[in-house]
C-alpha atoms as a PDB file:
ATOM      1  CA  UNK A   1      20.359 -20.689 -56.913  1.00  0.00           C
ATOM      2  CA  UNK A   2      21.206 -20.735 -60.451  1.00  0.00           C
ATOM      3  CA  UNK A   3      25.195 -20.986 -61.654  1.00  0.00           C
ATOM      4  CA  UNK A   4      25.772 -18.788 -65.243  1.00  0.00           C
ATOM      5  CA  UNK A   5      29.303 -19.804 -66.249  1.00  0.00           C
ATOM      6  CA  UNK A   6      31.330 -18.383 -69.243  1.00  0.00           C
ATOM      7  CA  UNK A   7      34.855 -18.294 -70.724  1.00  0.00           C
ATOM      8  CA  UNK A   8      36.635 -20.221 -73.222  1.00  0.00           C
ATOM      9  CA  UNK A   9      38.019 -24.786 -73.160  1.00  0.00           C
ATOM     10  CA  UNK A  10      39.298 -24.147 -69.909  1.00  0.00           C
ATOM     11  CA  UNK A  11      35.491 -23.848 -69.009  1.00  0.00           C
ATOM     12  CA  UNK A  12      33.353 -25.771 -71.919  1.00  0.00           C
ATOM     13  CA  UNK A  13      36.082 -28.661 -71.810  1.00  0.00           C
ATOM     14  CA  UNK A  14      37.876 -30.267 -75.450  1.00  0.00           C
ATOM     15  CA  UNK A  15      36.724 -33.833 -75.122  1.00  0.00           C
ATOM     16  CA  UNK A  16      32.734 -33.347 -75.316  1.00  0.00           C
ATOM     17  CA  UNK A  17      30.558 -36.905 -75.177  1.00  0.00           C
ATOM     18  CA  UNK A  18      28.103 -35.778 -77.571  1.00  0.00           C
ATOM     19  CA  UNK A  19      25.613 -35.764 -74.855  1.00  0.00           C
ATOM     20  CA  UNK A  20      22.924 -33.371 -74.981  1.00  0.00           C
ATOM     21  CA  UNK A  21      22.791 -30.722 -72.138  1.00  0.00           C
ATOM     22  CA  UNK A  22      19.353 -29.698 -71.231  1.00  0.00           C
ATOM     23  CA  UNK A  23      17.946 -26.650 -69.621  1.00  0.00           C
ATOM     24  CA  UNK A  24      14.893 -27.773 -68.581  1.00  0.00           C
ATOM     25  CA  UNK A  25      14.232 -25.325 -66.013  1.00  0.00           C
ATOM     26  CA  UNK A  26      15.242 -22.668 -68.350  1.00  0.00           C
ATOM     27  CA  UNK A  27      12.258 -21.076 -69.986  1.00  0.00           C
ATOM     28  CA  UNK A  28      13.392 -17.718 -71.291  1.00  0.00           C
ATOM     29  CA  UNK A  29      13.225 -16.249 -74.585  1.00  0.00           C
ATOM     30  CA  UNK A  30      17.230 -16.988 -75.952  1.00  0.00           C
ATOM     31  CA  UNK A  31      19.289 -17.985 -78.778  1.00  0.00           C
ATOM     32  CA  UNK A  32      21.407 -20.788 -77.811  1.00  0.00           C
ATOM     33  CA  UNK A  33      23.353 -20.732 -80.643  1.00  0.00           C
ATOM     34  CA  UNK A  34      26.517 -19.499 -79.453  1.00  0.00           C
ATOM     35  CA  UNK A  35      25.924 -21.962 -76.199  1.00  0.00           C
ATOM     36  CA  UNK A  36      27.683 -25.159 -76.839  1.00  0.00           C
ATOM     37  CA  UNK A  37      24.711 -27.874 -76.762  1.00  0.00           C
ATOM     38  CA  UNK A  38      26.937 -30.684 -75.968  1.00  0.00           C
ATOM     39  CA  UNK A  39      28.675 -31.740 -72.248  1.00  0.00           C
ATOM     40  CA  UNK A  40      32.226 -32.668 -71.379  1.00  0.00           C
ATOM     41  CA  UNK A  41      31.043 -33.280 -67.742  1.00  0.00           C
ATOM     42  CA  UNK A  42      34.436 -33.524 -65.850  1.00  0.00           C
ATOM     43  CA  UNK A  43      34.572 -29.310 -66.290  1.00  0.00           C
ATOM     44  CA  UNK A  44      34.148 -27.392 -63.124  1.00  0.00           C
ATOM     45  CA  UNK A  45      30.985 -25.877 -63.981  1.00  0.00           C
ATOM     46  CA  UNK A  46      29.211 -29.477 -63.978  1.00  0.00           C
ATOM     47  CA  UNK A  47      31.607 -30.172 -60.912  1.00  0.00           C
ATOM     48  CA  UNK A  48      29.526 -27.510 -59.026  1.00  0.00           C
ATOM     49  CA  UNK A  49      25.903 -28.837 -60.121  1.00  0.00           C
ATOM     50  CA  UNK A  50      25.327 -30.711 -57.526  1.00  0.00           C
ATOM     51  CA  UNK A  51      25.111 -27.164 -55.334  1.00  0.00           C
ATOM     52  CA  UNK A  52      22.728 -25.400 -58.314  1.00  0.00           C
ATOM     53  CA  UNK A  53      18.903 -25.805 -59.332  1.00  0.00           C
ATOM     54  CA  UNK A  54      20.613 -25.861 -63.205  1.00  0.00           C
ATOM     55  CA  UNK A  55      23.797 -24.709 -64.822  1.00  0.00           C
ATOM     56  CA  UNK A  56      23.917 -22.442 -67.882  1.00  0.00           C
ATOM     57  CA  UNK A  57      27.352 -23.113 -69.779  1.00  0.00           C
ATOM     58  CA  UNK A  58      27.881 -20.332 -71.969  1.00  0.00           C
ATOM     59  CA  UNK A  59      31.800 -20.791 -72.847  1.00  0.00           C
ATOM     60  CA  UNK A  60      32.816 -21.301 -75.863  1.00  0.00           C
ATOM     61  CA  UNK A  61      36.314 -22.453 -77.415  1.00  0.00           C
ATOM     62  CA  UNK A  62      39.221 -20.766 -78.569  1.00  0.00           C
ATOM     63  CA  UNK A  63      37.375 -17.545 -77.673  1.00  0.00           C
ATOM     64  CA  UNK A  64      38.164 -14.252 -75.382  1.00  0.00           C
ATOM     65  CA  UNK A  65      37.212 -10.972 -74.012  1.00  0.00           C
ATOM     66  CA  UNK A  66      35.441 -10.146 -76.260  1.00  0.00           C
ATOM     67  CA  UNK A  67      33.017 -12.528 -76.795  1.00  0.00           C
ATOM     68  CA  UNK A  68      32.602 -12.895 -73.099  1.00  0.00           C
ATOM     69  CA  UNK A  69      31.339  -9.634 -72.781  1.00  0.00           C
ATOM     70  CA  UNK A  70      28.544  -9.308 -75.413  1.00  0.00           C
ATOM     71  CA  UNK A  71      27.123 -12.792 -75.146  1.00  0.00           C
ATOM     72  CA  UNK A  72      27.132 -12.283 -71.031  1.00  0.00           C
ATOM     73  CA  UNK A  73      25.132  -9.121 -71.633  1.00  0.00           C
ATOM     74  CA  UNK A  74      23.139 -10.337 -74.074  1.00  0.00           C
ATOM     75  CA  UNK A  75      22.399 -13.390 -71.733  1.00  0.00           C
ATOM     76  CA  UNK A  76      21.574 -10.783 -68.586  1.00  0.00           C
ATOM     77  CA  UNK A  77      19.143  -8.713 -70.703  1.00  0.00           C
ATOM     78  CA  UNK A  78      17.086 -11.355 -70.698  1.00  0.00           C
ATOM     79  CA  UNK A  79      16.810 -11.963 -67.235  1.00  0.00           C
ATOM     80  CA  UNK A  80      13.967 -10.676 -65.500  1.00  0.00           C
ATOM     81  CA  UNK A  81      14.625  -8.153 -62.710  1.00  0.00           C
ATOM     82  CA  UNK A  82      13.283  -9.925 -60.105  1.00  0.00           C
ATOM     83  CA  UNK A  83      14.612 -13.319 -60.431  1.00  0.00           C
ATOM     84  CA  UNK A  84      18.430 -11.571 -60.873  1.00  0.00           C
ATOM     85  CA  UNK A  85      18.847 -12.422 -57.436  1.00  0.00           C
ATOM     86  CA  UNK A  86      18.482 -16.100 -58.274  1.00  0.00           C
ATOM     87  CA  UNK A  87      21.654 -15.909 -60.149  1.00  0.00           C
ATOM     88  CA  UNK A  88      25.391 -16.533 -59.793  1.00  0.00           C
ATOM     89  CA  UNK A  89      27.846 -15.298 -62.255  1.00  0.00           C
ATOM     90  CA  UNK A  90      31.150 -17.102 -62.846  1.00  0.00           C
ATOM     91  CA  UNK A  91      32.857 -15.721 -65.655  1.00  0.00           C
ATOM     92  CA  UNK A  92      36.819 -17.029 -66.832  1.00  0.00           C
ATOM     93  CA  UNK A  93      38.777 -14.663 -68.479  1.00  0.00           C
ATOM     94  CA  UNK A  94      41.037 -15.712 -71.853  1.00  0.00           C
ATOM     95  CA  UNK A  95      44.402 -14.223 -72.946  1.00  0.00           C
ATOM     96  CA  UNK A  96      44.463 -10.689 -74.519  1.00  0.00           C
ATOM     97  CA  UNK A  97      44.917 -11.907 -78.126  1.00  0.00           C
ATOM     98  CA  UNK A  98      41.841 -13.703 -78.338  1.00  0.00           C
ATOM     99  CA  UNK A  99      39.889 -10.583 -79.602  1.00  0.00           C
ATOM    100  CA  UNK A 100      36.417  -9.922 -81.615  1.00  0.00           C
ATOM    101  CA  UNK A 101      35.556  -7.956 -84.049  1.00  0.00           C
ATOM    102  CA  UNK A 102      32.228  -7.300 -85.463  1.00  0.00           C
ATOM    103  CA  UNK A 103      31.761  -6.914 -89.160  1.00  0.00           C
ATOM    104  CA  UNK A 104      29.437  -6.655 -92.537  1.00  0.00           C
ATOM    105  CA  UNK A 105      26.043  -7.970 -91.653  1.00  0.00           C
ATOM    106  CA  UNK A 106      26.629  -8.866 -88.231  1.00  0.00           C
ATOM    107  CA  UNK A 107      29.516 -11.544 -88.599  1.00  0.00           C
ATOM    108  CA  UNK A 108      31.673 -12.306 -85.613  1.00  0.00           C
ATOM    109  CA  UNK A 109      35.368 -12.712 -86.259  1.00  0.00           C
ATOM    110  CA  UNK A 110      38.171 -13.743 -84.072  1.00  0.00           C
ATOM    111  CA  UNK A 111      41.469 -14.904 -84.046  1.00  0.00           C
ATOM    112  CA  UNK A 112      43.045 -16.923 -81.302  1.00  0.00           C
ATOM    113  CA  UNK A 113      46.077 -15.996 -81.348  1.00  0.00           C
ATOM    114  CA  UNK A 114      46.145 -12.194 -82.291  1.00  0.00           C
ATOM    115  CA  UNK A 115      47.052 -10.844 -86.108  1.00  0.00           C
ATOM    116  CA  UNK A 116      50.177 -12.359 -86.808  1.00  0.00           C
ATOM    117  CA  UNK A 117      50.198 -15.619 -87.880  1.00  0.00           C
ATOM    118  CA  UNK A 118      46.352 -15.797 -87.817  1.00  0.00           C
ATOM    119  CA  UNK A 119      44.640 -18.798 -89.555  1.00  0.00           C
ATOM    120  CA  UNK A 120      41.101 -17.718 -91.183  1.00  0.00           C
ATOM    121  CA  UNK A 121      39.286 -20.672 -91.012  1.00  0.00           C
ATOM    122  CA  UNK A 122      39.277 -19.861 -86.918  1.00  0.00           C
ATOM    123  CA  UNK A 123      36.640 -17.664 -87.458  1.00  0.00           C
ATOM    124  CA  UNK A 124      33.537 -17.654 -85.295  1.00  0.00           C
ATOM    125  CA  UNK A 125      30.266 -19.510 -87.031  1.00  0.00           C
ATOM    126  CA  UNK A 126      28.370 -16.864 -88.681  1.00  0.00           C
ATOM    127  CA  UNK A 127      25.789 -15.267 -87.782  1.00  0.00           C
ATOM    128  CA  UNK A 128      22.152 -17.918 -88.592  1.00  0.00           C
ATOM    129  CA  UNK A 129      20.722 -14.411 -90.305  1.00  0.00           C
ATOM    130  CA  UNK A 130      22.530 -14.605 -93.120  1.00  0.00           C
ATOM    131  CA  UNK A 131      21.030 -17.322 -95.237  1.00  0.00           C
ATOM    132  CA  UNK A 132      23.416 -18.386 -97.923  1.00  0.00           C
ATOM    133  CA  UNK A 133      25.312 -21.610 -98.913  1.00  0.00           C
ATOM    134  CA  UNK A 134      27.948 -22.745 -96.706  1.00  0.00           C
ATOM    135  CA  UNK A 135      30.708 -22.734 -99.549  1.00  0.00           C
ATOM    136  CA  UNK A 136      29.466 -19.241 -99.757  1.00  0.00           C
ATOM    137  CA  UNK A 137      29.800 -18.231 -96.379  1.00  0.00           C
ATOM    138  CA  UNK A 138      33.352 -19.465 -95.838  1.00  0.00           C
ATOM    139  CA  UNK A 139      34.519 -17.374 -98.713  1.00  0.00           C
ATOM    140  CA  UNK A 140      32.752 -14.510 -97.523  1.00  0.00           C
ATOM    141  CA  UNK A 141      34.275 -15.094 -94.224  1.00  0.00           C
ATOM    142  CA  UNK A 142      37.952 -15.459 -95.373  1.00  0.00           C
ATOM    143  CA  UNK A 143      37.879 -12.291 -97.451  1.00  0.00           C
ATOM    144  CA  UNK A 144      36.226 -10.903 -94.253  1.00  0.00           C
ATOM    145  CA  UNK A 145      38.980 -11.769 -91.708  1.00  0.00           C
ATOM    146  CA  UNK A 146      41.333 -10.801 -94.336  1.00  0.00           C
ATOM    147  CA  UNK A 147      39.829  -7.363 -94.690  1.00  0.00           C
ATOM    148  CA  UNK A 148      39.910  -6.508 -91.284  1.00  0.00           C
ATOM    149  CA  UNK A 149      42.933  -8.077 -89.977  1.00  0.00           C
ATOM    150  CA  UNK A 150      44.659  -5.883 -92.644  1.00  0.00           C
ATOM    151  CA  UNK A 151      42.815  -2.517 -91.533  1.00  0.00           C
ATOM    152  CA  UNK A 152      43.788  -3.404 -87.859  1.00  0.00           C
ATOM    153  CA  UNK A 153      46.791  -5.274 -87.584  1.00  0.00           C
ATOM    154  CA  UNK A 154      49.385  -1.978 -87.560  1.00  0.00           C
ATOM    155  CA  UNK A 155      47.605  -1.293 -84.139  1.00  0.00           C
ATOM    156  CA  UNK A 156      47.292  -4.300 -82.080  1.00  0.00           C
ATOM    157  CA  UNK A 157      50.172  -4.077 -80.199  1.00  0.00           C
ATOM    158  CA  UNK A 158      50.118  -6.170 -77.118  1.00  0.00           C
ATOM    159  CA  UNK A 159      49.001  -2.816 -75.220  1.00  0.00           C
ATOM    160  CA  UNK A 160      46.252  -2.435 -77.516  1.00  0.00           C
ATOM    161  CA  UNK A 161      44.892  -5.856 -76.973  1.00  0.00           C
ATOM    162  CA  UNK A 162      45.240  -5.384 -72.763  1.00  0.00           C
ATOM    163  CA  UNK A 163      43.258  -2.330 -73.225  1.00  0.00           C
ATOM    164  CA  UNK A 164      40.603  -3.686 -75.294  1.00  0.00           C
ATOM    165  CA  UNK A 165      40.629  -6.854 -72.813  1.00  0.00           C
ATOM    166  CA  UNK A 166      40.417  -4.324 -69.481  1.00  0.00           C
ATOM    167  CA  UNK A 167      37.431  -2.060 -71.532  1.00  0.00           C
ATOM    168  CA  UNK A 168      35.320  -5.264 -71.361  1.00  0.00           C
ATOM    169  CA  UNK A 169      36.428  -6.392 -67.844  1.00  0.00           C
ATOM    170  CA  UNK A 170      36.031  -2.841 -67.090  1.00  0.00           C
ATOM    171  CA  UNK A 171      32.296  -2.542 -68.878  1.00  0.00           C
ATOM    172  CA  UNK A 172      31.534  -6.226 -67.507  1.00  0.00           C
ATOM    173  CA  UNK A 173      32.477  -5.696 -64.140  1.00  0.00           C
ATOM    174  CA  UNK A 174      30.547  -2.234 -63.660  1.00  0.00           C
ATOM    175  CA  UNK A 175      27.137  -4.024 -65.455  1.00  0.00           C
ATOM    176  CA  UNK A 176      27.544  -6.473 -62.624  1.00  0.00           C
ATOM    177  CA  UNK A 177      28.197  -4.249 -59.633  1.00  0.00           C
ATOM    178  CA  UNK A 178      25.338  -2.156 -61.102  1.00  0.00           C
ATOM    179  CA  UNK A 179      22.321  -4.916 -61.280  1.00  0.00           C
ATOM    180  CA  UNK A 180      23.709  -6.310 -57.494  1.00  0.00           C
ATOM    181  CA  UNK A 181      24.744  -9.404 -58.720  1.00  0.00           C
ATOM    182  CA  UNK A 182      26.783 -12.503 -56.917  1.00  0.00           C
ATOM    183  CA  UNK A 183      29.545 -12.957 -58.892  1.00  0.00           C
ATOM    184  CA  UNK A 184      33.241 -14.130 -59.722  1.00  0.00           C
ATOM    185  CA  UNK A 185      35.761 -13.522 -62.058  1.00  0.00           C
ATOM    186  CA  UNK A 186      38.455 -15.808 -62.817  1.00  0.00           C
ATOM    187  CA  UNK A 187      41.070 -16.569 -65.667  1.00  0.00           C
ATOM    188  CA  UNK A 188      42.494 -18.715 -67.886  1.00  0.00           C
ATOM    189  CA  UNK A 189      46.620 -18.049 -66.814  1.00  0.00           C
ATOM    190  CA  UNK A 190      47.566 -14.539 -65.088  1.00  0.00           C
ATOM    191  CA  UNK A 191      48.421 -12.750 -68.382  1.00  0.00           C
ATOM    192  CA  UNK A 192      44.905 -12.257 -68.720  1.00  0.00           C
ATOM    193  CA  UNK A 193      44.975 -10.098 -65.845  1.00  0.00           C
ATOM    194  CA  UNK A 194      48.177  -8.580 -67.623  1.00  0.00           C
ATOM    195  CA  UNK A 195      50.752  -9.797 -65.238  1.00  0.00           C
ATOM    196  CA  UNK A 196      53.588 -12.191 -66.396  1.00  0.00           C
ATOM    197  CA  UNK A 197      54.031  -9.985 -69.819  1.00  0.00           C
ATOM    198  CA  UNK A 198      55.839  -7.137 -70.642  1.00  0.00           C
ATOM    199  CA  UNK A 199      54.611  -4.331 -68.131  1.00  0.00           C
ATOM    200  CA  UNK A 200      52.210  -2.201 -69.631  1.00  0.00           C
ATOM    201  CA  UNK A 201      51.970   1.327 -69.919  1.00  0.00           C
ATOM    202  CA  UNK A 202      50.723   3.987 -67.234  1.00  0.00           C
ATOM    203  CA  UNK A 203      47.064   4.135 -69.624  1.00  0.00           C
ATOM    204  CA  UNK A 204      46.898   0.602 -69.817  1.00  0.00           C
ATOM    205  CA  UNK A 205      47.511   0.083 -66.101  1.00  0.00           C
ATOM    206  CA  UNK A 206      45.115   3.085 -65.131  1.00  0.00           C
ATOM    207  CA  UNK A 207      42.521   1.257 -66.731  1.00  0.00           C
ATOM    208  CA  UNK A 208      43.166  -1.950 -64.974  1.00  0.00           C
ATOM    209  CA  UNK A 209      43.305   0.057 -61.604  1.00  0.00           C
ATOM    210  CA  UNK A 210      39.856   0.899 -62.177  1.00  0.00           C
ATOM    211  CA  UNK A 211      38.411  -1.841 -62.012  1.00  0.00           C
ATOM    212  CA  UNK A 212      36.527  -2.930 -58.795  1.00  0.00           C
ATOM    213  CA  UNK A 213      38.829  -6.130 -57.884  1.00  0.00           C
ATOM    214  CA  UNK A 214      37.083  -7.325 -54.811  1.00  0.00           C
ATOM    215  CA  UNK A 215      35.623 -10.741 -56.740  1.00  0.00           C
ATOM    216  CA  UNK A 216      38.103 -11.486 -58.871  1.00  0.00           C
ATOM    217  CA  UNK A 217      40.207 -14.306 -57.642  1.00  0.00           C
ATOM    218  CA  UNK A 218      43.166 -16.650 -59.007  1.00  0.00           C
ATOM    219  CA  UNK A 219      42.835 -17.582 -62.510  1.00  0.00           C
ATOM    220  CA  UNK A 220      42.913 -21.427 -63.470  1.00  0.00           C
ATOM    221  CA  UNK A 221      46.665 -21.931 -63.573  1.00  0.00           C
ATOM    222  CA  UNK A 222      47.184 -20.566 -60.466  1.00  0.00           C
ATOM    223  CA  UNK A 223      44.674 -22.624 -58.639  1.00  0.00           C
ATOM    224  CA  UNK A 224      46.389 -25.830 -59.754  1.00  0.00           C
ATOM    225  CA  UNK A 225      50.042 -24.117 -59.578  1.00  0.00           C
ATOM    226  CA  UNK A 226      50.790 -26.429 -56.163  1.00  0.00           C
ATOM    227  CA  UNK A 227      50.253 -29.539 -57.467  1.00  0.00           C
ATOM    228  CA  UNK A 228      52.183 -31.773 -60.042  1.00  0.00           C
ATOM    229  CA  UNK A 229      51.353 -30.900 -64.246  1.00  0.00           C
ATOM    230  CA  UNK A 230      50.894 -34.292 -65.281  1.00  0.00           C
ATOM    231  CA  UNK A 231      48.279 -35.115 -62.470  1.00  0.00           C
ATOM    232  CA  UNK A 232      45.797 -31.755 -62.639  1.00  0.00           C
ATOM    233  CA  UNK A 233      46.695 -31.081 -67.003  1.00  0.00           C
ATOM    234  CA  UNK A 234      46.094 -33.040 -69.786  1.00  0.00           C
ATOM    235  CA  UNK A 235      48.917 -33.868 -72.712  1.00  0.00           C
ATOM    236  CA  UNK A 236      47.051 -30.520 -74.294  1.00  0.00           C
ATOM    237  CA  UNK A 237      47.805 -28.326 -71.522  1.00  0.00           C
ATOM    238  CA  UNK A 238      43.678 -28.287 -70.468  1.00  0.00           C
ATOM    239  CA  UNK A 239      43.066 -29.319 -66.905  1.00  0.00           C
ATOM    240  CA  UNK A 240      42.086 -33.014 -66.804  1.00  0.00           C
ATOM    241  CA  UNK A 241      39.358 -34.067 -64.451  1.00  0.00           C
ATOM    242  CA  UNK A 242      41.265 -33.850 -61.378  1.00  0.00           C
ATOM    243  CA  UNK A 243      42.447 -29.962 -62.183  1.00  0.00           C
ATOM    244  CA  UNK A 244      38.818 -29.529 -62.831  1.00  0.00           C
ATOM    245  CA  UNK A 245      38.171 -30.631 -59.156  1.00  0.00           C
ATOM    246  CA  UNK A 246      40.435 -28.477 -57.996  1.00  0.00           C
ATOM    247  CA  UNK A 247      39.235 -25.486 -59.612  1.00  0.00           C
ATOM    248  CA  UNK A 248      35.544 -26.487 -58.753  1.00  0.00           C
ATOM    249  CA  UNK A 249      36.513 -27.183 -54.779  1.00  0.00           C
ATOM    250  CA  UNK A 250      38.428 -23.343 -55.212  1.00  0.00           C
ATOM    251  CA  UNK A 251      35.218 -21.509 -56.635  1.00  0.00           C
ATOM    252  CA  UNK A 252      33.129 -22.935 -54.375  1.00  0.00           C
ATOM    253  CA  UNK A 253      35.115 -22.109 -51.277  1.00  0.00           C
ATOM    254  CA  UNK A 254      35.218 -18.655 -52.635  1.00  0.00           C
ATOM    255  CA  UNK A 255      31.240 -18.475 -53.143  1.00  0.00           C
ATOM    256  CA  UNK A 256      31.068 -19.669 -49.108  1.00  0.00           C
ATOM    257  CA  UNK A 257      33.100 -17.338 -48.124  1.00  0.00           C
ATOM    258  CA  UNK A 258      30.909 -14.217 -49.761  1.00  0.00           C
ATOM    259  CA  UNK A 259      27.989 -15.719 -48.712  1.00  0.00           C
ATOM    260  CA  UNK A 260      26.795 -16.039 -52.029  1.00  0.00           C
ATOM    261  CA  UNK A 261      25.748 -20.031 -51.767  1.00  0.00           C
ATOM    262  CA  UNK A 262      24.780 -21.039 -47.641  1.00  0.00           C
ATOM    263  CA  UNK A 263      24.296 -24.623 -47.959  1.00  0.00           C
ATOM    264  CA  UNK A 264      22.607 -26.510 -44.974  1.00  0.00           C
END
């Protein structure tokens, strides 16, 4: 079997060793330049190798829902059919204000930390299509996020930003169930499955109710919720190596139990 994993520091790691991550079984047709090319091995995805013929570590940091979505689908459409099968989808979900929004010639924006407050310079690398100088392409970024943040930001209230986080779950989820595939879903903290917040609203929660729940499982922070902070967290609040082996030892008794990885 093959493990795709995707979702935000909690799965790429902070503290990366430079070291090159190879897919050398990997020989399809795809851009890797959202992938992060470098390996922070004590994250749970590389915790589970040992179990997989390779690992594909999509996540990327400081991102959310948003990105999650389109660079998952754009990783399963080019998948064969007939190797789908082959495949194990783990996918970590980030908090609601994390959102995406596409923009003039293809850029990718997103803020962290929702509208308010919102630093610029967070913005998503550009797009590798648009070949102008970097100076050039930060200013035309700024102006960018600037733009749009001031279109949106009367709207995003934190209902808007569960809804738009439950659409991709929701569009995710069904794209899974609908190509048969073994998968998970987990999450950063439970306020990405919008509980721990204010309650939302009957639309909000409709949406939420919709979704097929039978795979998705405790997010990160409640995995490591019985054991002490300081020994599963780093100083920055990102699970150290030992969280990481907690999580990893969770997902995999949760694959077992599914039967979607029957070791002998």
């Amino acid at each position: 079997m093959n493990l795709y994993t995707n979702g935000c520091s909690f799965t790429v790691g902070h503290n990366h060793t430079g070291q090159k991550k190879a897919y050398q079984a990997y020989d399809y047709t795809y851009d890797l330049e959202e992938c992060s090319d470098s390996l922070d091995p004590i994250v749970w995805p590389y915790q589970l190798e040992q179990h997989f013929r390779q690992v594909f570590n999509h996540a990327k940091s400081a991102t959310g829902v948003g990105r999650l979505c389109r660079t998952t689908l754009e990783f399963l459409a080019h998948i064969p059919v007939e190797e789908m099968s082959e495949w194990i989808i783990i996918l970590q979900l980030s908090q609601p204000g994390r959102m995406e929004f596409l923009v003039d010639q293809g850029l990718v924006l997103s803020t962290q930390g929702g509208v308010e407050g919102v630093n610029v310079s967070s913005a998503i690398e550009h797009d590798d299509q648009i070949s102008v100088p970097d100076p050039v392409i930060r200013t035309y970024k700024q102006h960018s996020v600037q733009r749009v943040y001031s279109q949106i930001s009367a709207h995003l209230s934190d209902n808007q930003q569960f809804l738009e986080q439950f659409k991709n779950l929701y569009i995710l989820v069904s794209e899974l169930e609908k190509k048969g595939l073994k998968y998970l879903i987990t999450g950063m903290d439970p306020l990405c499955y919008g509980r721990g917040g204010n309650p939302l609203i009957p639309h909000v929660r409709n949406l939420w109710d919709r979704i097929p729940d039978h795979n998705i499982v405790l997010t990160m922070t409640e995995i490591l919720k019985p054991h002490d902070w300081h020994h599963v967290y780093d100083p920055c609040g990102h699970p150290n190596e030992l969280g990481h082996q907690y999580v990893a030892n969770y997902i995999l008794h949760e694959l077992k139990t599914r039967g979607y990885l029957n070791e002998q």
